[in-house]
N, C-alpha and C. Protein backbone atom coordinates (compact mmCIF):
# COMPACT_ATOMS: atom_id res chain seq x y z
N UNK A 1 90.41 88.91 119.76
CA UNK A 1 90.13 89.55 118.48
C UNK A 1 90.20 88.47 117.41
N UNK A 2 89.25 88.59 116.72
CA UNK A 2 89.29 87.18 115.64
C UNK A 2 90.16 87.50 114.29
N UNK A 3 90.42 86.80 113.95
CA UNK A 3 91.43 87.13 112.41
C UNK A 3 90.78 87.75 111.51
N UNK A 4 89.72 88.02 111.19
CA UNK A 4 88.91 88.98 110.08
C UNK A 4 89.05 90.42 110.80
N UNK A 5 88.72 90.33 112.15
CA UNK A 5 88.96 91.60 113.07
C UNK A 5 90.24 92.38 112.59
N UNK A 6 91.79 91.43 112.82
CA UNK A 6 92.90 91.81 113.28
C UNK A 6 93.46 92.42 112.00
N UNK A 7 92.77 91.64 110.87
CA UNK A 7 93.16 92.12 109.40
C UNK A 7 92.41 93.12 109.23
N UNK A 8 91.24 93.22 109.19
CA UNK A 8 90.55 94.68 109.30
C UNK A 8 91.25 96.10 109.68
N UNK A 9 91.77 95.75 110.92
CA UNK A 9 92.40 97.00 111.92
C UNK A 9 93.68 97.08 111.08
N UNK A 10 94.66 96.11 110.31
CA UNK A 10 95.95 95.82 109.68
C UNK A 10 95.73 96.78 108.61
N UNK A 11 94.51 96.40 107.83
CA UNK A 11 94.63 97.18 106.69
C UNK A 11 94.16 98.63 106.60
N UNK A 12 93.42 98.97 107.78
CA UNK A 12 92.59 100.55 107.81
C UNK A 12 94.03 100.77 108.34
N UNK A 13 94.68 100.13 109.02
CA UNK A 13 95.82 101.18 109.83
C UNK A 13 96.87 101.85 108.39
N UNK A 14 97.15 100.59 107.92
CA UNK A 14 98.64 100.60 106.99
C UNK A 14 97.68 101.75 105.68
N UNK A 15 96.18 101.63 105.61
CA UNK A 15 95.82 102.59 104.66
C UNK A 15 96.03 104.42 105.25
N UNK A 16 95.27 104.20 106.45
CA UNK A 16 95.56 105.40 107.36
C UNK A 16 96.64 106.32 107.42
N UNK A 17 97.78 105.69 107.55
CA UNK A 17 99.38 105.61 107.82
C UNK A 17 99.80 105.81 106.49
N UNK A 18 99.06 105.61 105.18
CA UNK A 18 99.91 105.60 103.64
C UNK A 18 99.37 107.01 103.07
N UNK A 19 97.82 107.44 103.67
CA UNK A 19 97.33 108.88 103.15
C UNK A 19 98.33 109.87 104.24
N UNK A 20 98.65 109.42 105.06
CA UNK A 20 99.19 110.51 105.97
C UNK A 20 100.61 110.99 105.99
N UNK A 21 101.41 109.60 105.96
CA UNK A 21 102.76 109.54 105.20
C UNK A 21 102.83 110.26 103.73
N UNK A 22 102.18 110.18 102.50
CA UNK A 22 101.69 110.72 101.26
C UNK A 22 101.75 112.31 101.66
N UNK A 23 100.47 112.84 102.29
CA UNK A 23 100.49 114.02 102.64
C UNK A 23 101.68 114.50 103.80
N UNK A 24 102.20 114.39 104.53
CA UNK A 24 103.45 115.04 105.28
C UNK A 24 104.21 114.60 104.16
N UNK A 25 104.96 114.30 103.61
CA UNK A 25 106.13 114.34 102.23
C UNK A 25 105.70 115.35 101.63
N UNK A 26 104.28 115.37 100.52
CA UNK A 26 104.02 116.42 99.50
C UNK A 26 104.17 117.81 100.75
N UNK A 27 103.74 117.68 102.20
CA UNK A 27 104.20 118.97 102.11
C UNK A 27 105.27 119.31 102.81
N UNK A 28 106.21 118.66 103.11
CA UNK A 28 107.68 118.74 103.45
C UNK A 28 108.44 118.96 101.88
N UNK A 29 107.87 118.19 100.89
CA UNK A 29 108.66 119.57 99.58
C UNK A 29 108.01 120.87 99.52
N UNK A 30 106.76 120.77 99.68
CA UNK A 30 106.55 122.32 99.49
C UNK A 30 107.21 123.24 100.34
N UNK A 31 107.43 122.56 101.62
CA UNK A 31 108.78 123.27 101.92
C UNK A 31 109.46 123.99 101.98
N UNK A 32 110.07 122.75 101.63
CA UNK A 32 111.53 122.90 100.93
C UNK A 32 111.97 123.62 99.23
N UNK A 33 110.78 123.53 98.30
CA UNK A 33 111.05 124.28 97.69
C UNK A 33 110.86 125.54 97.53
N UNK A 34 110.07 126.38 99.24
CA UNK A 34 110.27 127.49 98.98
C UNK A 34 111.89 128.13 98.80
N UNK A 35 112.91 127.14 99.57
CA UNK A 35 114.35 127.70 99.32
C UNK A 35 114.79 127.69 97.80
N UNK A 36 114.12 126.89 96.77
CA UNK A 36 114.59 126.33 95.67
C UNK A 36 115.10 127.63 94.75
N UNK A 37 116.47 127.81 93.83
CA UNK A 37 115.72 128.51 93.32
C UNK A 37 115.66 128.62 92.43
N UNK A 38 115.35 129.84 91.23
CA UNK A 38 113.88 129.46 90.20
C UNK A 38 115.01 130.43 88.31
N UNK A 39 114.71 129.33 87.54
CA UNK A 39 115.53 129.52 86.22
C UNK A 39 114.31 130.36 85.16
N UNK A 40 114.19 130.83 84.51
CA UNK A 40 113.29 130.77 83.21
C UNK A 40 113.04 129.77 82.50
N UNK A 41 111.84 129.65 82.32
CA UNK A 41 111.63 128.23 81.34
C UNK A 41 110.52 128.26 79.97
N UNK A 42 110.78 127.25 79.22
CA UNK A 42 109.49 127.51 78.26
C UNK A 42 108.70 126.73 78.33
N UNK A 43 107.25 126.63 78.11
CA UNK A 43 106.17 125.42 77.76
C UNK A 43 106.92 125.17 75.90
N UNK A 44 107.24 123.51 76.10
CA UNK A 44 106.71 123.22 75.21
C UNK A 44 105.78 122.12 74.30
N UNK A 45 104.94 121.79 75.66
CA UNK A 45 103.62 120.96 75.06
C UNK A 45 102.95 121.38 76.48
N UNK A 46 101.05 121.38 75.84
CA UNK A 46 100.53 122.01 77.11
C UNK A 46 99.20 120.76 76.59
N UNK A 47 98.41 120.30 77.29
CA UNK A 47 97.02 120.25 77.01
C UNK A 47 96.55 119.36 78.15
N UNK A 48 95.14 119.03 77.71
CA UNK A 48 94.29 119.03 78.92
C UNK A 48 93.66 117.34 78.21
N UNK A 49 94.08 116.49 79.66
CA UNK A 49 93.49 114.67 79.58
C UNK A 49 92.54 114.85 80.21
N UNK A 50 91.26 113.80 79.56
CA UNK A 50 90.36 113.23 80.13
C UNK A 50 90.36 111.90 80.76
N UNK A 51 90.40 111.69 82.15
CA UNK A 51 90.64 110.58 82.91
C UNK A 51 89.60 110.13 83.62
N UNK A 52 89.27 108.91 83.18
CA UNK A 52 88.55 108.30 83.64
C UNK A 52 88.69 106.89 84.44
N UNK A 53 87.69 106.54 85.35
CA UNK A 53 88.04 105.16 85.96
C UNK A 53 86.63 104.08 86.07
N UNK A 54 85.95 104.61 86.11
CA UNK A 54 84.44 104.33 84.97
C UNK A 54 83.20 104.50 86.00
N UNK A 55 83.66 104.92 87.60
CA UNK A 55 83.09 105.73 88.16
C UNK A 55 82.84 107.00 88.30
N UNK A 56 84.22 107.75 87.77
CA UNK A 56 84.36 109.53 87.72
C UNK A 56 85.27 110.10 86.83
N UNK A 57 84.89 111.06 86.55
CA UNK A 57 85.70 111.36 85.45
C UNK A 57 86.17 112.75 85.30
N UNK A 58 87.47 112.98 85.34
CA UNK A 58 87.76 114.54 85.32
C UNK A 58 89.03 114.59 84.66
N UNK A 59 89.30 115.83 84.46
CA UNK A 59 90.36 116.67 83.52
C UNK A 59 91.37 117.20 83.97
N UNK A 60 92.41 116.82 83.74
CA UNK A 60 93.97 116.85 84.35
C UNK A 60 94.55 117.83 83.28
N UNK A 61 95.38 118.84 83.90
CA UNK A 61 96.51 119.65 82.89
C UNK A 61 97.72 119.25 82.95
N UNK A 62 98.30 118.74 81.73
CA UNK A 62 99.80 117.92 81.33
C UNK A 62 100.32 118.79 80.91
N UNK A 63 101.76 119.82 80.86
CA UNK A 63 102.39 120.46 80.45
C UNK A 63 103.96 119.90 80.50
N UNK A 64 104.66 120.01 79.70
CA UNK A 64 106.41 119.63 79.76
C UNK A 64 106.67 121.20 79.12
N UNK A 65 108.06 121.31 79.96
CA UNK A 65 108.79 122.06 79.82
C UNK A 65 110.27 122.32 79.83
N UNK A 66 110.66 123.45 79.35
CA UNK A 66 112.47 123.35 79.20
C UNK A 66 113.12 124.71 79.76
N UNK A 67 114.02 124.62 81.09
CA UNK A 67 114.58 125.09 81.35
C UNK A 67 115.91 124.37 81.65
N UNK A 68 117.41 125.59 81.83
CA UNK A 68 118.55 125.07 81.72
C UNK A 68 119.08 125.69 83.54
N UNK A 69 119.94 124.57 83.75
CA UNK A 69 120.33 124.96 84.85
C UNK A 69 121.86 124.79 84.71
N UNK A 70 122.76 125.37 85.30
CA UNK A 70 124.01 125.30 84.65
C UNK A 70 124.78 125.04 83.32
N UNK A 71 123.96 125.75 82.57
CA UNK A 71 124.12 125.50 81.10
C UNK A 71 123.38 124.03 80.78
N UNK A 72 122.90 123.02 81.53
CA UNK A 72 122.47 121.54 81.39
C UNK A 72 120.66 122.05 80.93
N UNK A 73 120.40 121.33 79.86
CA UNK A 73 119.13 121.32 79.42
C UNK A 73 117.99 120.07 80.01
N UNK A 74 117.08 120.79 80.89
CA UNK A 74 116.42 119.77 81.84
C UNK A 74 115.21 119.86 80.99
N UNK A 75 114.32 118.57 81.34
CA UNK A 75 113.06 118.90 81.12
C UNK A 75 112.06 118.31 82.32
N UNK A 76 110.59 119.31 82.46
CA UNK A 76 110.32 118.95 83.54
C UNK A 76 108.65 118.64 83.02
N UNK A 77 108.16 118.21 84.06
CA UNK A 77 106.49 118.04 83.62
C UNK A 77 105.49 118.15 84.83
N UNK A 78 105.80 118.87 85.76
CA UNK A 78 105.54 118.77 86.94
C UNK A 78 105.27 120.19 87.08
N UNK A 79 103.63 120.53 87.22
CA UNK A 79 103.23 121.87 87.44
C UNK A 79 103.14 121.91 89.10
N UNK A 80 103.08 121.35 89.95
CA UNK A 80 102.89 121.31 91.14
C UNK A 80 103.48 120.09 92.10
N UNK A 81 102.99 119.48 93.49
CA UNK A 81 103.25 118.68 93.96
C UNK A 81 101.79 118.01 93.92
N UNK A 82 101.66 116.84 93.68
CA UNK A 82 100.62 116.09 93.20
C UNK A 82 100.00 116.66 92.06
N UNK A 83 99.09 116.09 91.80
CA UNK A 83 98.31 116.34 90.51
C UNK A 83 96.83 116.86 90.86
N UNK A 84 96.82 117.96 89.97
CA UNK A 84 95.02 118.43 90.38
C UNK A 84 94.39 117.93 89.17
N UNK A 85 93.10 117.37 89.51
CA UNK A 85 91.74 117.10 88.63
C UNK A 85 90.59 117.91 88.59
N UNK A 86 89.94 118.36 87.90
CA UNK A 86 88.85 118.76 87.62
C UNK A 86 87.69 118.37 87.23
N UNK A 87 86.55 118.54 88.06
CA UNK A 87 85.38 118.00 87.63
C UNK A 87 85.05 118.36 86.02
N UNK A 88 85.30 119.97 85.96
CA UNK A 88 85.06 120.78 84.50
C UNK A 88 86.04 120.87 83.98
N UNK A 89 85.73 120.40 82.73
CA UNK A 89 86.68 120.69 81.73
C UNK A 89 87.13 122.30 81.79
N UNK A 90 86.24 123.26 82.01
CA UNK A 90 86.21 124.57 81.07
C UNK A 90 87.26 124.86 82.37
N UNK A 91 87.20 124.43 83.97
CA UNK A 91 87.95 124.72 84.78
C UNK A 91 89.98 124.86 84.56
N UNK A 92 89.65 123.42 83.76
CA UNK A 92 91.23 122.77 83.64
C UNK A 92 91.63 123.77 82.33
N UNK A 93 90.59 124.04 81.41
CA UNK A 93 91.37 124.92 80.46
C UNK A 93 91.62 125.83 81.16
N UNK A 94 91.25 126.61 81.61
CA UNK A 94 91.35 127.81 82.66
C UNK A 94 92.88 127.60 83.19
N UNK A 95 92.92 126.54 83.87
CA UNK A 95 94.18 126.63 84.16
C UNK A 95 95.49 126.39 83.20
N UNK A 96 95.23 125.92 82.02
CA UNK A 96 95.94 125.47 80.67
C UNK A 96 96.13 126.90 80.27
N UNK A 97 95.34 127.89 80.31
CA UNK A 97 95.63 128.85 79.48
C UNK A 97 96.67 129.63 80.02
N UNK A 98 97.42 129.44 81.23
CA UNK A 98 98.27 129.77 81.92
C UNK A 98 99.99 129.49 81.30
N UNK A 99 99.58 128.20 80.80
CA UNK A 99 100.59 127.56 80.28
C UNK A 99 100.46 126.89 78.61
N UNK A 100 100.30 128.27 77.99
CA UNK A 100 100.54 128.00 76.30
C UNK A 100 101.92 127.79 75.77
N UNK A 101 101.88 126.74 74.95
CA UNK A 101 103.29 126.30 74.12
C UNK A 101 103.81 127.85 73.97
N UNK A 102 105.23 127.93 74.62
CA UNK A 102 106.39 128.58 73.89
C UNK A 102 106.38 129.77 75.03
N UNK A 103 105.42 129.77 75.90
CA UNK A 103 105.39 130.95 76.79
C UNK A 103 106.41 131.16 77.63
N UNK A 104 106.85 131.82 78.16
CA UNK A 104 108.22 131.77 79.13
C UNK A 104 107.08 131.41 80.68
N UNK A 105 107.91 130.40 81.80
CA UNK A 105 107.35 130.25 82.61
C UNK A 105 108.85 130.20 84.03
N UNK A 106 108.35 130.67 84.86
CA UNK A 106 109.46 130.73 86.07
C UNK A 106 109.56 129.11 86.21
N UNK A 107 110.60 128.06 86.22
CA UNK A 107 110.63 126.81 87.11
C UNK A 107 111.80 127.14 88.48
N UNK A 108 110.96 126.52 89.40
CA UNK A 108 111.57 126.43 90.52
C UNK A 108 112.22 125.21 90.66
N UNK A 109 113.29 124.78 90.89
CA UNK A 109 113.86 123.68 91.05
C UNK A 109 115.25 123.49 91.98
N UNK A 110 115.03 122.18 92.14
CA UNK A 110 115.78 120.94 93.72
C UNK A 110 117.36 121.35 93.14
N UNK A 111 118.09 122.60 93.53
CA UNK A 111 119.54 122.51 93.31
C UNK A 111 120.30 120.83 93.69
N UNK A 112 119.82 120.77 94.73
CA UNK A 112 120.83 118.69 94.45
C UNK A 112 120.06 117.82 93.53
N UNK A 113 119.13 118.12 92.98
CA UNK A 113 118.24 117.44 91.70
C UNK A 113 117.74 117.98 90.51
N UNK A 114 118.59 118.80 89.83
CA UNK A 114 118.48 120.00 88.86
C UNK A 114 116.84 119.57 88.12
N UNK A 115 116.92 117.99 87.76
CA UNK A 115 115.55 117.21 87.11
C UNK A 115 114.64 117.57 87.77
N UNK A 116 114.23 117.71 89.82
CA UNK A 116 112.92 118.20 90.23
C UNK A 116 113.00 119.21 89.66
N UNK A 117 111.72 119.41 89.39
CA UNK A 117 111.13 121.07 89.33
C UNK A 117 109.84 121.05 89.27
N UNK A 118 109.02 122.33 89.31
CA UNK A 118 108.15 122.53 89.67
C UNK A 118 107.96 124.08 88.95
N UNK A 119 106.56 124.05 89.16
CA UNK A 119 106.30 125.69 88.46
C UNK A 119 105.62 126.10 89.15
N UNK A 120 104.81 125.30 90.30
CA UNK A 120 104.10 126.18 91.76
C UNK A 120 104.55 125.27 92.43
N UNK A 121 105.21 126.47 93.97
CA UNK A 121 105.02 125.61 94.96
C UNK A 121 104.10 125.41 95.85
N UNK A 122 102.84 124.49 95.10
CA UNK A 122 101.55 124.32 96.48
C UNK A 122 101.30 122.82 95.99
N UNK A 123 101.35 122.12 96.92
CA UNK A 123 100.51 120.47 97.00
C UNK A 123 98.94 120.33 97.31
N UNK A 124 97.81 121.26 96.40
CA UNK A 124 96.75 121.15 96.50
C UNK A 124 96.05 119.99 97.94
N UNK A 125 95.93 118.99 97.49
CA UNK A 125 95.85 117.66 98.03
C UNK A 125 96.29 116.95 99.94
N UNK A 126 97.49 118.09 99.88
CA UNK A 126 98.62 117.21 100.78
C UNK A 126 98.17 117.81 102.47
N UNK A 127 96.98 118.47 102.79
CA UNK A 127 95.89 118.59 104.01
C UNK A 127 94.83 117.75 103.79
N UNK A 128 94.72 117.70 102.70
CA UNK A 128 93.43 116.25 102.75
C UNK A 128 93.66 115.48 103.26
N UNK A 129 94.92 115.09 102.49
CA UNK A 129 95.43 113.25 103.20
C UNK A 129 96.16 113.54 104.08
N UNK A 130 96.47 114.61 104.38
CA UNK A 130 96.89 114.43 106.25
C UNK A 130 95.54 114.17 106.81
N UNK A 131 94.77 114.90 106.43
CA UNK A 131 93.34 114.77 107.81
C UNK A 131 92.82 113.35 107.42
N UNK A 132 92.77 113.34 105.85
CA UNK A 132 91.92 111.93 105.33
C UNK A 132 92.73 110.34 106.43
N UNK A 133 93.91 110.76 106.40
CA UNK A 133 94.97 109.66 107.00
C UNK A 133 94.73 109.71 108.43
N UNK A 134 94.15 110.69 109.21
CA UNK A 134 93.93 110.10 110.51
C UNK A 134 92.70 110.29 111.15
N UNK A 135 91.74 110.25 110.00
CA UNK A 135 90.61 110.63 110.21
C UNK A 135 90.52 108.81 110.06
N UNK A 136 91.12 108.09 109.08
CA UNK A 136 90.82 106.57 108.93
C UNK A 136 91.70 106.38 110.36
N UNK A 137 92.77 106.27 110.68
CA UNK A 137 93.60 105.91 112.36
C UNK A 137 92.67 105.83 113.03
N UNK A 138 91.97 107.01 112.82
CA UNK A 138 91.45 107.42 114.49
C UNK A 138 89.61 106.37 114.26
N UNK A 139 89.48 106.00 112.83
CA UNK A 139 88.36 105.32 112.97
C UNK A 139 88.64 103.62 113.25
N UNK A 140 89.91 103.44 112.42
CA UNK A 140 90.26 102.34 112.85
C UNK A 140 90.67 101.85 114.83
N UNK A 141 91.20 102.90 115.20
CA UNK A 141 91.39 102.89 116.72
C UNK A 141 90.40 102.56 117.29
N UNK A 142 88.79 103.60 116.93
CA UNK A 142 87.84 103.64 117.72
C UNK A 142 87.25 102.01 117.58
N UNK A 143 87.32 101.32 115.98
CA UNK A 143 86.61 100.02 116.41
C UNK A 143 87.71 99.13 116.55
N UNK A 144 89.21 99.10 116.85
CA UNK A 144 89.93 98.20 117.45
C UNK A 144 88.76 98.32 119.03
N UNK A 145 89.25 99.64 119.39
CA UNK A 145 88.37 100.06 121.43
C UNK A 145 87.58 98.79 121.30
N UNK A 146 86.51 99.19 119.79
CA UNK A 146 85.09 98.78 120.52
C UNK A 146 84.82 97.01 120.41
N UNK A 147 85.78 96.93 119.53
CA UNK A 147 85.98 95.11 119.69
C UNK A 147 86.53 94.43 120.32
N UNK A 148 87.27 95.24 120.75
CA UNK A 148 88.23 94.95 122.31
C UNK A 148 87.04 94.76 123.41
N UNK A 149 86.14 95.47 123.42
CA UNK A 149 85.16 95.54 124.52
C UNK A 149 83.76 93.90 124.38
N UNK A 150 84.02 93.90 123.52
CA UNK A 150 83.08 92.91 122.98
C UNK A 150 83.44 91.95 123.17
């Protein structure tokens, strides 16, 4: 196997192995925070970023919020496990309008980490990059095979 080969297979693997590792975590909290359990909280900043990378461009919902857990005043910013994007804007408001400044909102949160929290427990994302992660393995495997044969 020649050294452009061996680095090839090095880096599809360790990429393979980083979407797949990524996805089994996001959903080993989802989990786990179905045990979590869940305080009253308020929005108090909600709105909707435009993110770009100068190939694609979509619309993220940023919300912080304040709930107390043993009398301790937390704040959290974490509507989910990973982050969802939207192609449409009008989509992401959609989901913004869920979460208007001052609204009362359930947070679910990590009793040994009062700071996690969360306000859904679903990791949109975290079946992609399981499949995305060994969908690259299993392509990287097939042309380790086929250069092996060569």
């Amino acid at each position: 196997m020649s050294t452009e080969t061996a680095i090839g297979v090095a880096c599809g693997a360790l990429t393979g192995a980083g979407l797949l590792i990524v996805g089994l975590y996001r959903r080993s909290k989802v989990q786990a925070s179905q045990d979590w359990p869940q305080v009253t909280g308020a929005i108090t900043t909600a709105e909707v970023t435009k993110e770009s990378d100068g190939e694609s461009t979509q619309y993220v919902v940023y919300v912080s919020y304040e709930y107390r857990v043993n009398g301790q005043r937390c704040i959290g910013t974490r509507i989910r496990f990973g982050k969802r994007g939207y192609v449409r804007k009008k989509r992401a408001q959609a989901e913004l309008e869920r979460y208007s400044v001052n609204s009362t909102v359930m947070v679910y949160f990590n009793p040994e980490k009062p700071e996690e929290a969360v306000l859904v427990r679903e990791s949109p994302d975290s079946m992609t990059l399981i499949v995305s992660g060994i969908g690259v393995m299993g392509i990287v495997v097939a042309g380790w095979l086929y250069s092996a044969r060569n």
